[in-house]
C-alpha atoms as a PDB file:
ATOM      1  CA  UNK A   1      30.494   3.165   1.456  1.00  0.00           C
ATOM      2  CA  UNK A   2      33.525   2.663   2.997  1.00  0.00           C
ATOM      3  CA  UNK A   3      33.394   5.460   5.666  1.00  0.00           C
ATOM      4  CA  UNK A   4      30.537   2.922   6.888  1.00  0.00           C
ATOM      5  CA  UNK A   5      33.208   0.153   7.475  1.00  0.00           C
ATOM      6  CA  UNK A   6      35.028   2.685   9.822  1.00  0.00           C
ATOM      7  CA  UNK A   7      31.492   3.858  11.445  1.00  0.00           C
ATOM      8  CA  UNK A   8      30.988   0.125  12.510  1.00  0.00           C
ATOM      9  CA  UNK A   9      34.621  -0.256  13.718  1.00  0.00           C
ATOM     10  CA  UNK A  10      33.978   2.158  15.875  1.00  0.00           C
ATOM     11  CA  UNK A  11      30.923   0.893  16.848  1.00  0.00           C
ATOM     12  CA  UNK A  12      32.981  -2.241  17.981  1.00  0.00           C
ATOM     13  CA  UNK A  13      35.423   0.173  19.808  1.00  0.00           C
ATOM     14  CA  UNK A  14      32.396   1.997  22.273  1.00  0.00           C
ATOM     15  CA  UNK A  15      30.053  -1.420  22.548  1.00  0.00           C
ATOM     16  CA  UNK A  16      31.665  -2.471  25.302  1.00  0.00           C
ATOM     17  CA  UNK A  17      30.920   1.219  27.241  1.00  0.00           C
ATOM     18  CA  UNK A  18      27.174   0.687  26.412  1.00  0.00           C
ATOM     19  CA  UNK A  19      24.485  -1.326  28.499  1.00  0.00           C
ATOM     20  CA  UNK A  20      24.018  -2.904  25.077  1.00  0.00           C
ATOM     21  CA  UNK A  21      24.996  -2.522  21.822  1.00  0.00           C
ATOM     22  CA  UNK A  22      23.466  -4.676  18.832  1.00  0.00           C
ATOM     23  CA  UNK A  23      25.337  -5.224  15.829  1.00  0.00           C
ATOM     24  CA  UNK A  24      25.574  -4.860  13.072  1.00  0.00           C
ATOM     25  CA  UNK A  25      25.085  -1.508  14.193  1.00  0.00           C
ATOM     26  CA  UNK A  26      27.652   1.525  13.089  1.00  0.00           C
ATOM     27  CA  UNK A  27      28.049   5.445  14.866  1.00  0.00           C
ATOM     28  CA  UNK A  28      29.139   8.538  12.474  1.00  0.00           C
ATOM     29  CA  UNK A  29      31.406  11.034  14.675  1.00  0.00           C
ATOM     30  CA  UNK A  30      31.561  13.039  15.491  1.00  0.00           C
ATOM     31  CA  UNK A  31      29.695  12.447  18.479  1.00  0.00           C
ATOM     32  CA  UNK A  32      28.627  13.346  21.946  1.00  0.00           C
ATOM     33  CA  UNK A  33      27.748  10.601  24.090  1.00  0.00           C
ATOM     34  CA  UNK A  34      27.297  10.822  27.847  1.00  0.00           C
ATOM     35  CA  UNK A  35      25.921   8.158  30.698  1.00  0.00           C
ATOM     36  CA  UNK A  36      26.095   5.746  27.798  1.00  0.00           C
ATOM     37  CA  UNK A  37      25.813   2.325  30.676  1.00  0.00           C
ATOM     38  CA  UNK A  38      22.328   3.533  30.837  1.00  0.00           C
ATOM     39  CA  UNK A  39      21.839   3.519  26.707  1.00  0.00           C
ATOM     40  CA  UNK A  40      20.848  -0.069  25.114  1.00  0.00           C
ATOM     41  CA  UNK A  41      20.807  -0.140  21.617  1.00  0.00           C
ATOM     42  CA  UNK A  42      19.429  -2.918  19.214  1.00  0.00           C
ATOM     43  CA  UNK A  43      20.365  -4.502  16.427  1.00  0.00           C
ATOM     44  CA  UNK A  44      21.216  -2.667  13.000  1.00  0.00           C
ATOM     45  CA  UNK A  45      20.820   0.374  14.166  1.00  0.00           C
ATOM     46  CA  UNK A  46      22.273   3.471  11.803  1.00  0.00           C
ATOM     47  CA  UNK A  47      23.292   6.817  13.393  1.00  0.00           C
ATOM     48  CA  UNK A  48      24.407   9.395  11.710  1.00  0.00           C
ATOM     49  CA  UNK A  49      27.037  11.875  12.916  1.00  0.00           C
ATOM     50  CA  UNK A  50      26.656  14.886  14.815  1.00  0.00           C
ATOM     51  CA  UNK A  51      24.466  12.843  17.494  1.00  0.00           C
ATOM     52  CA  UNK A  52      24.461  14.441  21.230  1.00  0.00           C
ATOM     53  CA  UNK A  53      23.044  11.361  23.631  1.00  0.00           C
ATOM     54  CA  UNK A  54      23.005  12.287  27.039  1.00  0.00           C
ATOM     55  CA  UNK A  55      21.805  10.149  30.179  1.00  0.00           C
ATOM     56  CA  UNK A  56      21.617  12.141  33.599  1.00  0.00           C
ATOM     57  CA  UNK A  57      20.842  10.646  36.857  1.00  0.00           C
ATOM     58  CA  UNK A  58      19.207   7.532  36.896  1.00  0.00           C
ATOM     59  CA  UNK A  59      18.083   7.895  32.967  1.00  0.00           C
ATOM     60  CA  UNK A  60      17.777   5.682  30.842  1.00  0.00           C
ATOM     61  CA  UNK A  61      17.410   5.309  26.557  1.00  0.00           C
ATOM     62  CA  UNK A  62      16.528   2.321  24.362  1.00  0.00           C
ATOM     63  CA  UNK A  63      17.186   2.621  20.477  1.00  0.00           C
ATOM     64  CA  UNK A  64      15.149  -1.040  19.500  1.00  0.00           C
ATOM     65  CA  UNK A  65      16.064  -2.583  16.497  1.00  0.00           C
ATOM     66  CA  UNK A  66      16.471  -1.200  12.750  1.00  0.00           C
ATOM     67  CA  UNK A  67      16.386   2.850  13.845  1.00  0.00           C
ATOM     68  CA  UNK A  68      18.090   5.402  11.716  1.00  0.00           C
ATOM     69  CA  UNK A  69      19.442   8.516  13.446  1.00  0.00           C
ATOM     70  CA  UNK A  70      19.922  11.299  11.213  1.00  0.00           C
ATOM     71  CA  UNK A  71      22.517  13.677  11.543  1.00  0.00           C
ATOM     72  CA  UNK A  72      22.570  16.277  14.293  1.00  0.00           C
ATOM     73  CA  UNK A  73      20.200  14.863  16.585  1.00  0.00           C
ATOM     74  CA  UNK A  74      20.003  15.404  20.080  1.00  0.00           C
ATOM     75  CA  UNK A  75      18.696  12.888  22.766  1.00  0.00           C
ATOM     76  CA  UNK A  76      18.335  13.787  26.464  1.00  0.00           C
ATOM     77  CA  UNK A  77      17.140  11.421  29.219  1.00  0.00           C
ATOM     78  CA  UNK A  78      16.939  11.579  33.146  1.00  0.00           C
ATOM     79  CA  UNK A  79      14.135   8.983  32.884  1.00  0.00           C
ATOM     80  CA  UNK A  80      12.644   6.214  30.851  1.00  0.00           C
ATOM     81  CA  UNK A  81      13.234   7.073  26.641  1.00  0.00           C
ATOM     82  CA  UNK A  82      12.531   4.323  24.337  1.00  0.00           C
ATOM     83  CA  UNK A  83      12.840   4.682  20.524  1.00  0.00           C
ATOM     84  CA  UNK A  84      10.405   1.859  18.851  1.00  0.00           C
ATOM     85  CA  UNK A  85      12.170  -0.358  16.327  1.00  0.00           C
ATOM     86  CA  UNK A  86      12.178   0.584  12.770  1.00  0.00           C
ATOM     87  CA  UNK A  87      11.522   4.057  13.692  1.00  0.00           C
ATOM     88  CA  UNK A  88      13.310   7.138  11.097  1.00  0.00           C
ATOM     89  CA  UNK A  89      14.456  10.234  13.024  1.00  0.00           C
ATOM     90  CA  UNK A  90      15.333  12.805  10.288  1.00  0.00           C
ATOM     91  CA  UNK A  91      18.173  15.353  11.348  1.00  0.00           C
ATOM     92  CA  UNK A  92      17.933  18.547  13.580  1.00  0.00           C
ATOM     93  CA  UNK A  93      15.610  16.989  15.639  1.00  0.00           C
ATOM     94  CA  UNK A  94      15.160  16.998  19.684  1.00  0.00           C
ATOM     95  CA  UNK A  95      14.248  13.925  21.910  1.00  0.00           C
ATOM     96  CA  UNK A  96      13.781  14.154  25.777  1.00  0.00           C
ATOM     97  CA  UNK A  97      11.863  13.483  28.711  1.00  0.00           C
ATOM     98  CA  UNK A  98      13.091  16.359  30.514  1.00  0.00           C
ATOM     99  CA  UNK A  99      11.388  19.317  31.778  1.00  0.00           C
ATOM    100  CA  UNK A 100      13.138  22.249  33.808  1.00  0.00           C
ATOM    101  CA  UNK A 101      11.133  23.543  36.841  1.00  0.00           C
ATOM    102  CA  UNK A 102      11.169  27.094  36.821  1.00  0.00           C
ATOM    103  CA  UNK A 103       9.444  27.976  40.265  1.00  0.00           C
ATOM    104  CA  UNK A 104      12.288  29.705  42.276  1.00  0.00           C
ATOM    105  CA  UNK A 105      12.320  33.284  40.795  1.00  0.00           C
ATOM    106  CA  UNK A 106      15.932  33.995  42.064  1.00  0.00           C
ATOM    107  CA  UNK A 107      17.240  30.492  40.988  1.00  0.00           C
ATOM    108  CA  UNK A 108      19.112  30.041  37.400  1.00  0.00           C
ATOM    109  CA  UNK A 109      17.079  27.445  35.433  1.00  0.00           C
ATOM    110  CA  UNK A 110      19.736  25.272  35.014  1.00  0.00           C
ATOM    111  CA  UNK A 111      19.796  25.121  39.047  1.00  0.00           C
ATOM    112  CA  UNK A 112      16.277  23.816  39.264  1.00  0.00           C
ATOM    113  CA  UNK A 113      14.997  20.561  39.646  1.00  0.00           C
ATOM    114  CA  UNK A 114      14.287  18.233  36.955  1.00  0.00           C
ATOM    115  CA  UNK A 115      10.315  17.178  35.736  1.00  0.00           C
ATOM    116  CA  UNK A 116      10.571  13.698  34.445  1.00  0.00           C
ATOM    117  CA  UNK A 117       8.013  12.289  31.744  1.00  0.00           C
ATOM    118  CA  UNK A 118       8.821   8.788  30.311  1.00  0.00           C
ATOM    119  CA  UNK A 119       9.128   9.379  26.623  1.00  0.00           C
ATOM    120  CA  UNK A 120       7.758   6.986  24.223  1.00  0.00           C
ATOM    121  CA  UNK A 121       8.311   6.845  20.096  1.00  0.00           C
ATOM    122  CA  UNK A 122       6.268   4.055  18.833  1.00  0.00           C
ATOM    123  CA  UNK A 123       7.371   1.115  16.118  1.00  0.00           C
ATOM    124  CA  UNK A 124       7.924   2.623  12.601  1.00  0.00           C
ATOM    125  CA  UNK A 125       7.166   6.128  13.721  1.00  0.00           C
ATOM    126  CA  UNK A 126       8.888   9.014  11.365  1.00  0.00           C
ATOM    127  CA  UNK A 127      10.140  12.041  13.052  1.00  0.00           C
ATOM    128  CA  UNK A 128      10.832  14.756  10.530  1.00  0.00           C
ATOM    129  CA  UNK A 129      13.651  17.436  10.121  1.00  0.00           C
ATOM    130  CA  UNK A 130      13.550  20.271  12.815  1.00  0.00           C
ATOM    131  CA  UNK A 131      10.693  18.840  15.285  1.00  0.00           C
ATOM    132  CA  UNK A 132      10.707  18.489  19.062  1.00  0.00           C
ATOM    133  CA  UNK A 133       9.638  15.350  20.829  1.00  0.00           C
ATOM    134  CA  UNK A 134       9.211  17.196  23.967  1.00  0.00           C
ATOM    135  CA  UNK A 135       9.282  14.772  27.849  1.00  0.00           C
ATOM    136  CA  UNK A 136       5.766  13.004  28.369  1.00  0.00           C
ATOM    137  CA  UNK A 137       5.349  12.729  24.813  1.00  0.00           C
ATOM    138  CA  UNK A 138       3.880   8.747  23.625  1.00  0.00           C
ATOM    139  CA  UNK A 139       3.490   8.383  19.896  1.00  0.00           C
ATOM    140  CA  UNK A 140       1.744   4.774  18.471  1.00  0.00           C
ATOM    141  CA  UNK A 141       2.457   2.971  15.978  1.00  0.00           C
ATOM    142  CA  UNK A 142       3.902   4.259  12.862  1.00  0.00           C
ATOM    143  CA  UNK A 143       2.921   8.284  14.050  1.00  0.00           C
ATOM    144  CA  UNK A 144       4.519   9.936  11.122  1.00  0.00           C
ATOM    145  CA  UNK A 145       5.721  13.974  12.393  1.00  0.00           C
ATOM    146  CA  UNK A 146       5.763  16.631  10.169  1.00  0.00           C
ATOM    147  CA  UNK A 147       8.928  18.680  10.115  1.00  0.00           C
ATOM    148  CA  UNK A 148       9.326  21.643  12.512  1.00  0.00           C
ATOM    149  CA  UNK A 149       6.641  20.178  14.754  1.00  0.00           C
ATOM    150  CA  UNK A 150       7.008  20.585  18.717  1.00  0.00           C
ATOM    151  CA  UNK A 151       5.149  17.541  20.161  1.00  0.00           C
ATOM    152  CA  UNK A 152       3.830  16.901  23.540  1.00  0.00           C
ATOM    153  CA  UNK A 153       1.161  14.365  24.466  1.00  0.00           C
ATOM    154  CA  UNK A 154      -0.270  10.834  23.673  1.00  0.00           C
ATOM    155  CA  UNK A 155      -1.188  10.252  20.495  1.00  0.00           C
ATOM    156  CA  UNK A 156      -2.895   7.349  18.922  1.00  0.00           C
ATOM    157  CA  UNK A 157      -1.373   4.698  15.944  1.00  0.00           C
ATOM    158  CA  UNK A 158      -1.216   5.353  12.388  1.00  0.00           C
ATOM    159  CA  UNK A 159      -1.459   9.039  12.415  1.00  0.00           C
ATOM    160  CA  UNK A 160      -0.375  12.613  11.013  1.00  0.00           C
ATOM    161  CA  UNK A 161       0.852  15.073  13.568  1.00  0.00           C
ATOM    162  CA  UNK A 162       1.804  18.106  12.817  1.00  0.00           C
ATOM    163  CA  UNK A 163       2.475  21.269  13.730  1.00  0.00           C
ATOM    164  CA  UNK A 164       3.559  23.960  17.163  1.00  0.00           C
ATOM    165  CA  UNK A 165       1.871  22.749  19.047  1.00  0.00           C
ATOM    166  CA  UNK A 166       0.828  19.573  17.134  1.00  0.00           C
ATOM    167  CA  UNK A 167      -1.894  18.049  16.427  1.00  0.00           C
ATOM    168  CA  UNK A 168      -3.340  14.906  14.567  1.00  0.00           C
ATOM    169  CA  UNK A 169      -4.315  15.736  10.779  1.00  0.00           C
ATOM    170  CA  UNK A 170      -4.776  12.824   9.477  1.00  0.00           C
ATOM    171  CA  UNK A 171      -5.692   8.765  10.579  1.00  0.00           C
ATOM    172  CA  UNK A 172      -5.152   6.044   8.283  1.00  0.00           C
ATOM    173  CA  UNK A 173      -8.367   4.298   7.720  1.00  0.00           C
ATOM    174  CA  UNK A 174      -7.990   0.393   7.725  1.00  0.00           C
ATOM    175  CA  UNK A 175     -11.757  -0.045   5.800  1.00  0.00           C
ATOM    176  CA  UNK A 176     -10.920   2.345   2.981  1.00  0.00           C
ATOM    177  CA  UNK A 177      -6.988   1.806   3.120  1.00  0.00           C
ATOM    178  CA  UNK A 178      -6.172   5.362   3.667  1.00  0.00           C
ATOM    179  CA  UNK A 179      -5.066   8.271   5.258  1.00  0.00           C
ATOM    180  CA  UNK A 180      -7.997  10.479   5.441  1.00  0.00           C
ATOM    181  CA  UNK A 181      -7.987  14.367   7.107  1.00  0.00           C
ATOM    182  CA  UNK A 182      -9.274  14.415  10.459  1.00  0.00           C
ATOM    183  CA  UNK A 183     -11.875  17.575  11.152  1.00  0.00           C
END
């Protein structure tokens, strides 16, 4: 417990590099953190060490309130990224909204342009270990993702995805007050 009281020191020491920074919020290290005046976190928000957060260009992130960051996670942005509030990110996992353009046969990868997709996780959405929220990706409310899934596209609240590439499973059913398989 008391490494915690260090992890929110320190979140006093970088709050002021931030474009906001809620508290009582707290950051493990180590850490990687770059472009962070273009990163506004909320209120009580928990992350974990190991966390890469990088902001290129004219990128931005939002971390809303009451979101835990597991441990070596990785967040890229050159464009809009929100994290809903309440949301659980479970470690190893991969967050951007950016694409590289591979066109130019004789040009590295790295040297190509980017292709931006705003990136949205939903409120109370639970990402788990190992998965890929890939750019253009827009989950509803509370989407929960199975581990090791690579996600791309919109999906709807209260939902199941799973899978490479994922799909929806399962829907939670408001008349029968369950989560019921989807054909």
């Amino acid at each position: 417990m008391i490494y915690k009281i260090f992890w929110a020191l320190r979140a006093l020491l970088y709050a002021p590099f931030f474009g906001k920074f809620g508290l009582p919020s707290y950051l493990g290290k180590p850490l990687f953190l770059m472009g962070t005046r273009n990163v506004f976190i909320g209120k009580k928000v928990r992350i974990f060490p190991h966390l890469r957060m990088e902001v290129h260009r004219k990128g931005n992130i939002h971390i809303q309130d009451d979101v835990v960051i597991s441990q070596n996670v990785h967040i890229t942005s050159a464009g809009n990224l929100v994290i809903g509030k309440s949301s659980l990110i479970l470690a190893n996992v991969f967050i951007t909204n950016i694409d590289h353009d591979y066109e130019e046969l004789d040009k590295h990868v790295v040297n190509q342009e980017y292709i931006i997709s705003d990136t949205v996780i939903g409120e109370n959405c639970y990402i788990g270990m190992g998965s890929a929220i890939m750019a253009g990706t827009k989950l509803g409310k509370q989407c929960i993702v199975g581990a090791n899934s690579v996600v791309r596209g919109e999906f709807p609240d209260y939902c199941v995805i799973v899978g490479a590439p994922a799909k929806v499973v399962k829907k939670y059913n408001f008349e029968t007050q369950e989560w019921e398989k989807v054909k």
